[in-house]
C-alpha atoms as a PDB file:
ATOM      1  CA  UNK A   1      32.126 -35.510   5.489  1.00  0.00           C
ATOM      2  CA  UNK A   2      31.937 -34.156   8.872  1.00  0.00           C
ATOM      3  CA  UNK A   3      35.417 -32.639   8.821  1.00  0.00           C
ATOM      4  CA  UNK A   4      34.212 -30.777   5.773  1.00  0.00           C
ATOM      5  CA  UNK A   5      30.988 -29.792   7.279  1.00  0.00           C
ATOM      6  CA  UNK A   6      32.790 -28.109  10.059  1.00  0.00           C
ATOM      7  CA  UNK A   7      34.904 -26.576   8.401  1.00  0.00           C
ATOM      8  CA  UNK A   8      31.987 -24.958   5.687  1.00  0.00           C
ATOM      9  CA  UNK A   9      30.314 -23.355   9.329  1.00  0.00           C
ATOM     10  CA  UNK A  10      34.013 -22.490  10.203  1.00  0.00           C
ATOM     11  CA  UNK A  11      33.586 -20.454   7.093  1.00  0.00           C
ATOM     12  CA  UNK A  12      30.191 -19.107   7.472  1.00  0.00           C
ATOM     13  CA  UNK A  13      31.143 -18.337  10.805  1.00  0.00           C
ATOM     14  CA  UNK A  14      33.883 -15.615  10.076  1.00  0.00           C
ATOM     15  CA  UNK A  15      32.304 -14.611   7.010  1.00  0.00           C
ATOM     16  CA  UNK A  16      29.184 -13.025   9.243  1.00  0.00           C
ATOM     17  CA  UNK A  17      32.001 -11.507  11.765  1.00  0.00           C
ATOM     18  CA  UNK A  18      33.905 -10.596   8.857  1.00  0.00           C
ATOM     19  CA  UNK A  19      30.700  -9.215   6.988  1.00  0.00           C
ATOM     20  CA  UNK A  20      29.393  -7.234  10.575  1.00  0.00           C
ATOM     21  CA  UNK A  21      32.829  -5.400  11.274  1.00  0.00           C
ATOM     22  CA  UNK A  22      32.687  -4.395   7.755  1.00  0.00           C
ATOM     23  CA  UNK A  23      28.978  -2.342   8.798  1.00  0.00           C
ATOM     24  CA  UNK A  24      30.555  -0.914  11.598  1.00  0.00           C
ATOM     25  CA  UNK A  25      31.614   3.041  12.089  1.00  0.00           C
ATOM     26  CA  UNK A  26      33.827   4.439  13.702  1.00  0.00           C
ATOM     27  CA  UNK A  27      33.543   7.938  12.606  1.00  0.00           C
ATOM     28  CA  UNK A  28      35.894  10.858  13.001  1.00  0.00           C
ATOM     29  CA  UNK A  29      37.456  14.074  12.015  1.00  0.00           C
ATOM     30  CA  UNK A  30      39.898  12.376   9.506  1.00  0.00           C
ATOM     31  CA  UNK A  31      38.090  10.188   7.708  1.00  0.00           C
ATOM     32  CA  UNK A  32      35.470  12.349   6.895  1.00  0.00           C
ATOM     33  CA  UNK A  33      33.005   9.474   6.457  1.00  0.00           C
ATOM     34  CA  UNK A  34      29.851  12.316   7.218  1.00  0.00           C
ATOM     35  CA  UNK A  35      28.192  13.421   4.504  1.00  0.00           C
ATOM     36  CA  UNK A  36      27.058  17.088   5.205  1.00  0.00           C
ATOM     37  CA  UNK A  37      26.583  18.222   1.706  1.00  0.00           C
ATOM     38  CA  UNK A  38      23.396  16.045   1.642  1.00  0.00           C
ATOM     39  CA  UNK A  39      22.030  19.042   3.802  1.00  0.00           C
ATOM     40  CA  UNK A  40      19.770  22.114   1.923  1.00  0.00           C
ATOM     41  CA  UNK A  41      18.646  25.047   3.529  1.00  0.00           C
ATOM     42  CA  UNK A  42      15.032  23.639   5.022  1.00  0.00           C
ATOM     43  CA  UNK A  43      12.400  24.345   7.578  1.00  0.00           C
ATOM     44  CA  UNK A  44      10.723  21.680   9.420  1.00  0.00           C
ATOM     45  CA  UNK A  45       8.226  22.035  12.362  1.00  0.00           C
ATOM     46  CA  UNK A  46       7.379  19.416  14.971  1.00  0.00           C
ATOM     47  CA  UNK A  47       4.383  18.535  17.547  1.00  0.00           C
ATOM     48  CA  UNK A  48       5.605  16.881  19.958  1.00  0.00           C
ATOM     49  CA  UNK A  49       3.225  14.700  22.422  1.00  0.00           C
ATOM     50  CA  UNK A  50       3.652  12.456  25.808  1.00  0.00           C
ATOM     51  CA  UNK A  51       2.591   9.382  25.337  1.00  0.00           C
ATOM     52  CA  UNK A  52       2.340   7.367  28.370  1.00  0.00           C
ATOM     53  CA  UNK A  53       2.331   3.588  29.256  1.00  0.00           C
ATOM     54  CA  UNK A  54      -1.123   2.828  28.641  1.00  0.00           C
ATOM     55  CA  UNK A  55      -1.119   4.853  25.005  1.00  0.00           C
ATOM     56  CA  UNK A  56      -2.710   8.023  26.436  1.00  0.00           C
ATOM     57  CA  UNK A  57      -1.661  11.566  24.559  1.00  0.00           C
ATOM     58  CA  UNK A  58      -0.466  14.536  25.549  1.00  0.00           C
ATOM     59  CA  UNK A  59       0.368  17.889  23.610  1.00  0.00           C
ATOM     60  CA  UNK A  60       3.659  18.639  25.186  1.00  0.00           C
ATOM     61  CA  UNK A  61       5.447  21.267  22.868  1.00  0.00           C
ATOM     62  CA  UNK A  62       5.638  22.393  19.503  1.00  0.00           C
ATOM     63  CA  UNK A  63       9.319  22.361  17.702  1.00  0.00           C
ATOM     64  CA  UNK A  64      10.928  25.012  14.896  1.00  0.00           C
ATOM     65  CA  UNK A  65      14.081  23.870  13.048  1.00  0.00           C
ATOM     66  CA  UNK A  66      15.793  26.537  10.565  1.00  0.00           C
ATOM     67  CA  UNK A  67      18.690  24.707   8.707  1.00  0.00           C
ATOM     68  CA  UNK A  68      20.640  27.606   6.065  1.00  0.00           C
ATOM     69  CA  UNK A  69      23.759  27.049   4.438  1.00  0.00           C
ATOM     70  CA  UNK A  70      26.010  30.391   4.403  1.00  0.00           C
ATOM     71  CA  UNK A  71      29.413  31.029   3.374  1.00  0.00           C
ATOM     72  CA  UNK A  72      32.326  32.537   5.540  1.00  0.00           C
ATOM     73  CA  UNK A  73      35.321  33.653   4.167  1.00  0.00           C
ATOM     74  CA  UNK A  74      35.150  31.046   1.006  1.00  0.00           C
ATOM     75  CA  UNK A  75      34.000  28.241   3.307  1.00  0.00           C
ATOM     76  CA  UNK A  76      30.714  26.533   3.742  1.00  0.00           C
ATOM     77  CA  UNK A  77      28.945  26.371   7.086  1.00  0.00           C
ATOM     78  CA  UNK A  78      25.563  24.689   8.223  1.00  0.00           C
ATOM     79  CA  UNK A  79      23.642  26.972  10.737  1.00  0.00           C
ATOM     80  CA  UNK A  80      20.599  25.824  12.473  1.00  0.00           C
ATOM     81  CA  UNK A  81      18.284  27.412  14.791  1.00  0.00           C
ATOM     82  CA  UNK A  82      15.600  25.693  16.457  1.00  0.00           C
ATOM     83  CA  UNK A  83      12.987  27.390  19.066  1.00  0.00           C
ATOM     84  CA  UNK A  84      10.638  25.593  21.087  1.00  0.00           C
ATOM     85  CA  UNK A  85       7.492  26.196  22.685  1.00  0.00           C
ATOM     86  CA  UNK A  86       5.128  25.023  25.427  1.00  0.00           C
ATOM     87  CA  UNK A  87       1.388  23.989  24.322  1.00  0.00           C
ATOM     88  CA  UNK A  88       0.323  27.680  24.840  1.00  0.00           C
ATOM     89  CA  UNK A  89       3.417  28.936  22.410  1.00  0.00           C
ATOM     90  CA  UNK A  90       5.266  30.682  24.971  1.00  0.00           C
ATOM     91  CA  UNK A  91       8.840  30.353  23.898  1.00  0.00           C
ATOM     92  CA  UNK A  92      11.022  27.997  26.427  1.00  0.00           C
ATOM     93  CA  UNK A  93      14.228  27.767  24.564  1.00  0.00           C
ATOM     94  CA  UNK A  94      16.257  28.572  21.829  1.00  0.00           C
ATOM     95  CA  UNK A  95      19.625  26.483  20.505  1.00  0.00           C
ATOM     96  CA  UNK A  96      22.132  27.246  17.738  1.00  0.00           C
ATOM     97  CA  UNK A  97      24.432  25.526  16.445  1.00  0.00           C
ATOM     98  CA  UNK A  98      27.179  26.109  13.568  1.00  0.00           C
ATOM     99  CA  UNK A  99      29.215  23.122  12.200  1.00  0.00           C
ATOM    100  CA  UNK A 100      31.182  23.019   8.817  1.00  0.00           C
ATOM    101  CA  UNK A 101      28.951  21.729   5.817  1.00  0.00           C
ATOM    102  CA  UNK A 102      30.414  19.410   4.695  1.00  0.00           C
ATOM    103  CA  UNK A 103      31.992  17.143   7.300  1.00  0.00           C
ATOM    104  CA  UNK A 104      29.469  18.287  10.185  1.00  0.00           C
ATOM    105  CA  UNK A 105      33.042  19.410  12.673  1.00  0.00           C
ATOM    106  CA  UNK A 106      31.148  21.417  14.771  1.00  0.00           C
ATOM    107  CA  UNK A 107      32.655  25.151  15.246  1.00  0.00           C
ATOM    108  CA  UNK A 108      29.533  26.278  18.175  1.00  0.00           C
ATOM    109  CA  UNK A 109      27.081  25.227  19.707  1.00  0.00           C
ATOM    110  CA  UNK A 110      24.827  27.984  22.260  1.00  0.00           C
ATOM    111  CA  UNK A 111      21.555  27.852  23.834  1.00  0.00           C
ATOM    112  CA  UNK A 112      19.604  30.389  25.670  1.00  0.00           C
ATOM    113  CA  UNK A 113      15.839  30.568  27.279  1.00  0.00           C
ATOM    114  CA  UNK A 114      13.548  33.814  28.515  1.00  0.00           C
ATOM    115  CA  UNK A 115      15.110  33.526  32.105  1.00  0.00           C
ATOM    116  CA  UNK A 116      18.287  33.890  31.254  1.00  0.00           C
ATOM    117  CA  UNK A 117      20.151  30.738  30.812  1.00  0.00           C
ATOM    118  CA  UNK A 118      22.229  30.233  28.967  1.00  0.00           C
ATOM    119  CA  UNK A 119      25.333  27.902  27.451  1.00  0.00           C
ATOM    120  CA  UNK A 120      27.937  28.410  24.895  1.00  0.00           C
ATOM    121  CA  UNK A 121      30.449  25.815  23.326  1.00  0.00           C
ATOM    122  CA  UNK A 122      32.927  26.489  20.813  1.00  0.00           C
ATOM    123  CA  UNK A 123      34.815  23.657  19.507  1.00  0.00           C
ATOM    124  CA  UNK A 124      38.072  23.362  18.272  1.00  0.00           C
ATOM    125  CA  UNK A 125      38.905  19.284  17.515  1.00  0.00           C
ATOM    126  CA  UNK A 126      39.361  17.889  20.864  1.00  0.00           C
ATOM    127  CA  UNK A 127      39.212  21.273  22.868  1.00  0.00           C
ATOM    128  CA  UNK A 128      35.965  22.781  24.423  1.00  0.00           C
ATOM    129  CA  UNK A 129      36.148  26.344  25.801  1.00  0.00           C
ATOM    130  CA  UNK A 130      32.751  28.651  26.427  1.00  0.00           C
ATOM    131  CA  UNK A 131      30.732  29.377  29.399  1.00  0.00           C
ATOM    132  CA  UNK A 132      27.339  28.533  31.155  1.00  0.00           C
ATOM    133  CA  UNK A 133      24.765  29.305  34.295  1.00  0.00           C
ATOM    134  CA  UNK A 134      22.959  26.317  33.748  1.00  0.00           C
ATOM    135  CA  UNK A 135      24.239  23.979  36.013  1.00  0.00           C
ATOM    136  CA  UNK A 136      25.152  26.406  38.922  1.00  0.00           C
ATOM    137  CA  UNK A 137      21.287  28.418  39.278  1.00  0.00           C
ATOM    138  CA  UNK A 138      22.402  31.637  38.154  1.00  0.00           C
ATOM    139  CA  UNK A 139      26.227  32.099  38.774  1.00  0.00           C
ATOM    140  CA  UNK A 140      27.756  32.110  35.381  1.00  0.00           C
ATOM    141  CA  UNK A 141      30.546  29.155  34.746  1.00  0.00           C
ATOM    142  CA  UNK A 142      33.425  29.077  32.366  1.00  0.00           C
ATOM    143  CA  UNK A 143      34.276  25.688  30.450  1.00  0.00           C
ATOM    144  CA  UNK A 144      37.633  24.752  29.276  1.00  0.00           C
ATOM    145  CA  UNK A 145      38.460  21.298  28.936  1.00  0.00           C
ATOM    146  CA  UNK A 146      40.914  18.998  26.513  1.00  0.00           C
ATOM    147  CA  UNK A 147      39.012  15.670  25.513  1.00  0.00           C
ATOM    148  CA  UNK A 148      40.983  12.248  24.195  1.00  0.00           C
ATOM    149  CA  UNK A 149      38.816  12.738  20.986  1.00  0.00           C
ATOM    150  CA  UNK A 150      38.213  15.476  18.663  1.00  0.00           C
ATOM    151  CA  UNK A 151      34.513  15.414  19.096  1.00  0.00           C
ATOM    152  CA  UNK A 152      30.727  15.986  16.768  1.00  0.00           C
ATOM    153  CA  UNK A 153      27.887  18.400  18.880  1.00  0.00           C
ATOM    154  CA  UNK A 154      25.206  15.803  19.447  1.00  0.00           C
ATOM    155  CA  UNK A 155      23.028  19.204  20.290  1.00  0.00           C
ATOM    156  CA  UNK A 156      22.526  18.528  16.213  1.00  0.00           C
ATOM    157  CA  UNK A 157      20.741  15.144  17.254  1.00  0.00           C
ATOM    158  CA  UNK A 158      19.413  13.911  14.168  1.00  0.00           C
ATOM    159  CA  UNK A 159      20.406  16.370  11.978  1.00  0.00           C
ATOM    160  CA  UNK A 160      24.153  15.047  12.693  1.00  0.00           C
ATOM    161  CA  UNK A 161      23.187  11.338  12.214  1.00  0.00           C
ATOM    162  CA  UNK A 162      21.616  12.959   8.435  1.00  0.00           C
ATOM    163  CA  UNK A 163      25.100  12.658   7.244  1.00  0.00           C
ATOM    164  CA  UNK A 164      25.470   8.669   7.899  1.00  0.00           C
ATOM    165  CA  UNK A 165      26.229   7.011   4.559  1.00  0.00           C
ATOM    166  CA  UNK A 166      22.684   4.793   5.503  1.00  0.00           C
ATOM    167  CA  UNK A 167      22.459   0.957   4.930  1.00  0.00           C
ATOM    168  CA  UNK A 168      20.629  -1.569   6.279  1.00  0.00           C
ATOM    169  CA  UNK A 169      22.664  -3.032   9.245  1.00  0.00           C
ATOM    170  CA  UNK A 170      25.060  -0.164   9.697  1.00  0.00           C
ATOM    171  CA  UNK A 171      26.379   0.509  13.177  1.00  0.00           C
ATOM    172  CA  UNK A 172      28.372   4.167  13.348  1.00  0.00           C
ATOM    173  CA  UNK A 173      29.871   5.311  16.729  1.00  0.00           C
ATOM    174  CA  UNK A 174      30.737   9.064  17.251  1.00  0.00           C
ATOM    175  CA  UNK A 175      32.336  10.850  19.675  1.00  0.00           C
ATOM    176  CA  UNK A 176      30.709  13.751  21.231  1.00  0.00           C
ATOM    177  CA  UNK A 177      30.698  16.145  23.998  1.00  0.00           C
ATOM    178  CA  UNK A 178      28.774  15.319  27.229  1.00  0.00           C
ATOM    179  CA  UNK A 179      28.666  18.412  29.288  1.00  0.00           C
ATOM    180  CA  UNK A 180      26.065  16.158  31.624  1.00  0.00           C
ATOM    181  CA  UNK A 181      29.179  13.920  32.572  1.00  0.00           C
ATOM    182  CA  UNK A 182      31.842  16.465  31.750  1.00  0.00           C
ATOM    183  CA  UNK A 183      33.226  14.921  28.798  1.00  0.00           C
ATOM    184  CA  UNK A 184      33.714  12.449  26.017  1.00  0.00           C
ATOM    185  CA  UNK A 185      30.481  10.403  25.131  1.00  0.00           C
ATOM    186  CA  UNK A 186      29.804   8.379  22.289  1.00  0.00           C
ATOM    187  CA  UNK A 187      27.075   7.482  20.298  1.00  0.00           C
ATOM    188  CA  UNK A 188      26.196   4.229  18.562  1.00  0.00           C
ATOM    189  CA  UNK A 189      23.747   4.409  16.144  1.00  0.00           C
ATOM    190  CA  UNK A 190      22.170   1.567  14.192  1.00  0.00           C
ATOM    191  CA  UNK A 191      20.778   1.861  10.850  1.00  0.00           C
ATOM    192  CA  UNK A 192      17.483  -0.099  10.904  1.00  0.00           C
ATOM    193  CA  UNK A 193      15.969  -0.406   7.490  1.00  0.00           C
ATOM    194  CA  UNK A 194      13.469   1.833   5.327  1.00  0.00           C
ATOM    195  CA  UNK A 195      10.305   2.584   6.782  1.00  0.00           C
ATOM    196  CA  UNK A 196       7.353   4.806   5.173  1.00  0.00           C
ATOM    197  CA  UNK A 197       6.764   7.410   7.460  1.00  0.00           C
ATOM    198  CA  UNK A 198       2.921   9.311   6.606  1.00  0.00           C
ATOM    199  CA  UNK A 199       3.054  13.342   6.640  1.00  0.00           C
ATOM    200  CA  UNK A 200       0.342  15.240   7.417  1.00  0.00           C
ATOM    201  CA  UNK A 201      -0.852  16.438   4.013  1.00  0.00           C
ATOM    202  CA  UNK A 202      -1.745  12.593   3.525  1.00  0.00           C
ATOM    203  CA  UNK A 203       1.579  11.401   1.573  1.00  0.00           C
ATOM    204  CA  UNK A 204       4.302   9.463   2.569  1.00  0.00           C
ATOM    205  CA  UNK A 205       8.325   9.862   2.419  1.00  0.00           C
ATOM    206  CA  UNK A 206      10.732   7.194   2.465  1.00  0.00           C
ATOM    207  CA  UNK A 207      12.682   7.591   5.807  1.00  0.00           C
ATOM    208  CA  UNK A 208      15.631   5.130   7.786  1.00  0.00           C
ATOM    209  CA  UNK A 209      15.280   4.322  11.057  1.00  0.00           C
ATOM    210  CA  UNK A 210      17.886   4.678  13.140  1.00  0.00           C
ATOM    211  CA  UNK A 211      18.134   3.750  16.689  1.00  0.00           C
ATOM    212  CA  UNK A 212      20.711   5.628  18.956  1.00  0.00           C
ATOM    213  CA  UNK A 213      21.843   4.468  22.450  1.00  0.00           C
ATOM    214  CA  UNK A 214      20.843   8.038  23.917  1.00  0.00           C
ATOM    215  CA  UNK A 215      17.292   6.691  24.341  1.00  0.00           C
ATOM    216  CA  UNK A 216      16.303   8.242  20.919  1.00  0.00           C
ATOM    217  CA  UNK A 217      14.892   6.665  17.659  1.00  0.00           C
ATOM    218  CA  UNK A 218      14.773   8.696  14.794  1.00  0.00           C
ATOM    219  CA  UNK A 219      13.241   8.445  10.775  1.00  0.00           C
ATOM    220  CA  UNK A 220      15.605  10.620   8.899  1.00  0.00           C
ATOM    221  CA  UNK A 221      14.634  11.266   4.461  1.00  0.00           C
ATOM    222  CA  UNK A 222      17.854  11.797   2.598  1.00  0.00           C
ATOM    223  CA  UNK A 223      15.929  15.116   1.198  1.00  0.00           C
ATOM    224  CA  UNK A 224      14.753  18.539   3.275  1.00  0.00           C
ATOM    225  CA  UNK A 225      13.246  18.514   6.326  1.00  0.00           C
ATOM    226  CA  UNK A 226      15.813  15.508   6.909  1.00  0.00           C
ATOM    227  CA  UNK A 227      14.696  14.040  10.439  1.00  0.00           C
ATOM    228  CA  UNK A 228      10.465  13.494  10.019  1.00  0.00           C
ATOM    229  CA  UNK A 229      10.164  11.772  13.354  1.00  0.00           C
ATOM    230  CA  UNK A 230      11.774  11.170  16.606  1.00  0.00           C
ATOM    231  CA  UNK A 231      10.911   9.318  20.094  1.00  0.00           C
ATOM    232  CA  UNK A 232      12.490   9.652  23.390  1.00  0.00           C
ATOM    233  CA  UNK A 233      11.871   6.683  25.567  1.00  0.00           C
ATOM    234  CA  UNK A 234      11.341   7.907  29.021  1.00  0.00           C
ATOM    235  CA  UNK A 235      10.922   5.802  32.361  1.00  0.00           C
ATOM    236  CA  UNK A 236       7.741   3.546  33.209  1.00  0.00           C
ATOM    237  CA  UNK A 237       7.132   2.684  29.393  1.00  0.00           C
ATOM    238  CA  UNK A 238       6.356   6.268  28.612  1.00  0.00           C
ATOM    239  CA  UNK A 239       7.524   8.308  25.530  1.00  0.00           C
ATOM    240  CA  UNK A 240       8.212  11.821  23.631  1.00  0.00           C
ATOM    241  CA  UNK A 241       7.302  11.675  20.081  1.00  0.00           C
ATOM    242  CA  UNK A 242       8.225  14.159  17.853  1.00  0.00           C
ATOM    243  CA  UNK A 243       5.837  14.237  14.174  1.00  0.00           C
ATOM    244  CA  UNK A 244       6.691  16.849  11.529  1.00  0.00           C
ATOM    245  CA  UNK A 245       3.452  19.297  10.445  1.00  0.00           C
END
């Protein structure tokens, strides 16, 4: 009886290891496991507010996200601008990125702000070429580099994790760029479970959580604007929160 018994949690055992390396992703270029074509042309707006340890709140910014679908030369590309602002709307920054529709492969990624920084990326599988003067205060740098991974543009933050095929338990790791460290990063990101997210007309959408290992937590819809809410844990139990209006 005990034999048996030991051998039924034997059983169990690998099932649930069998069962959790079944939910987990590792997504690249060649197995195409992105969906893209889920993605419309939308606009989506966010406030975004600190929110500090003890709850307190902050108007930090307010967010624009254009998302268009255009065709070059018979093929299908996803171009997205997004613009932010301080409190007082003065524009701080502006980032674009272009990556093919329907697999998300990024093609370029460039960002640009009022006193002239700026950063571009253009991608080609595993190879990274552009230029930037935002790490060197002015002087402008140029950026060619071979990674071990043909790599996604996290710059599309949620937007990229919109393509996930989404279930409950789901653990996806992508490769990306990481011009911070000067190369390949990866992301894990863990598919939560539904959650009802309220808008601010009073209504509520359907959204998954998803929870990233870049600090960020996001509630993406399957349907346009596509990523609702976001938080940014910061240091000393403080956060970011991002809210579409």
């Amino acid at each position: 009886m005990l034999k048996k018994l030991l051998v039924s949690v034997i059983l169990f055992t690998v099932a649930l290891q069998t069962s959790a390396q079944q939910d987990t992703l590792v997504i690249t270029h060649q197995n195409n496991v992105l969906n893209g074509e889920r993605i419309t042309d939308y606009t989506n707006k966010w406030k975004v507010t600190f929110v500090d340890a003890e709850g307190k709140e902050t108007p930090n910014k307010i967010w624009t996200d254009y998302g268009q679908i255009i065709s070059l030369d018979g093929k299908k590309y996803f171009h997205r601008v997004q613009d932010l602002y301080d409190p007082q709307m003065n524009l701080q920054d502006t980032w674009m990125n272009m990556v093919e529709h329907k697999t998300l492969v990024p093609v370029s990624f460039s960002t640009l702000n009022p006193k002239g920084g700026f950063a571009h990326y253009q991608f080609n599988g595993a190879k990274i070429t552009g230029n930037t003067n935002q790490a060197t205060e002015g002087e402008v740098t140029e950026i060619n580099l071979a990674l071990e991974e043909k790599v996604f543009d996290w710059n599309l933050y949620g937007m990229l994790l919109v393509g996930l095929p989404f279930k409950v338990g789901l653990v996806a790791k992508l490769p990306f760029y990481a011009p911070q460290q000067g190369g390949l990063g990866w992301i894990a990101a863990t598919v939560v479970g539904g959650e009802s997210v309220k808008m601010p007309d009073g209504t509520s959408i359907q959204t998954w959580k998803v929870l990233t290992n870049q600090r960020l937590t996001f509630w993406i819809s399957e349907q346009a604007p596509y990523v609702i809410k976001l938080e940014l844990q910061l240091q000393n139990d403080a956060k970011l929160v991002w809210e579409t209006i």
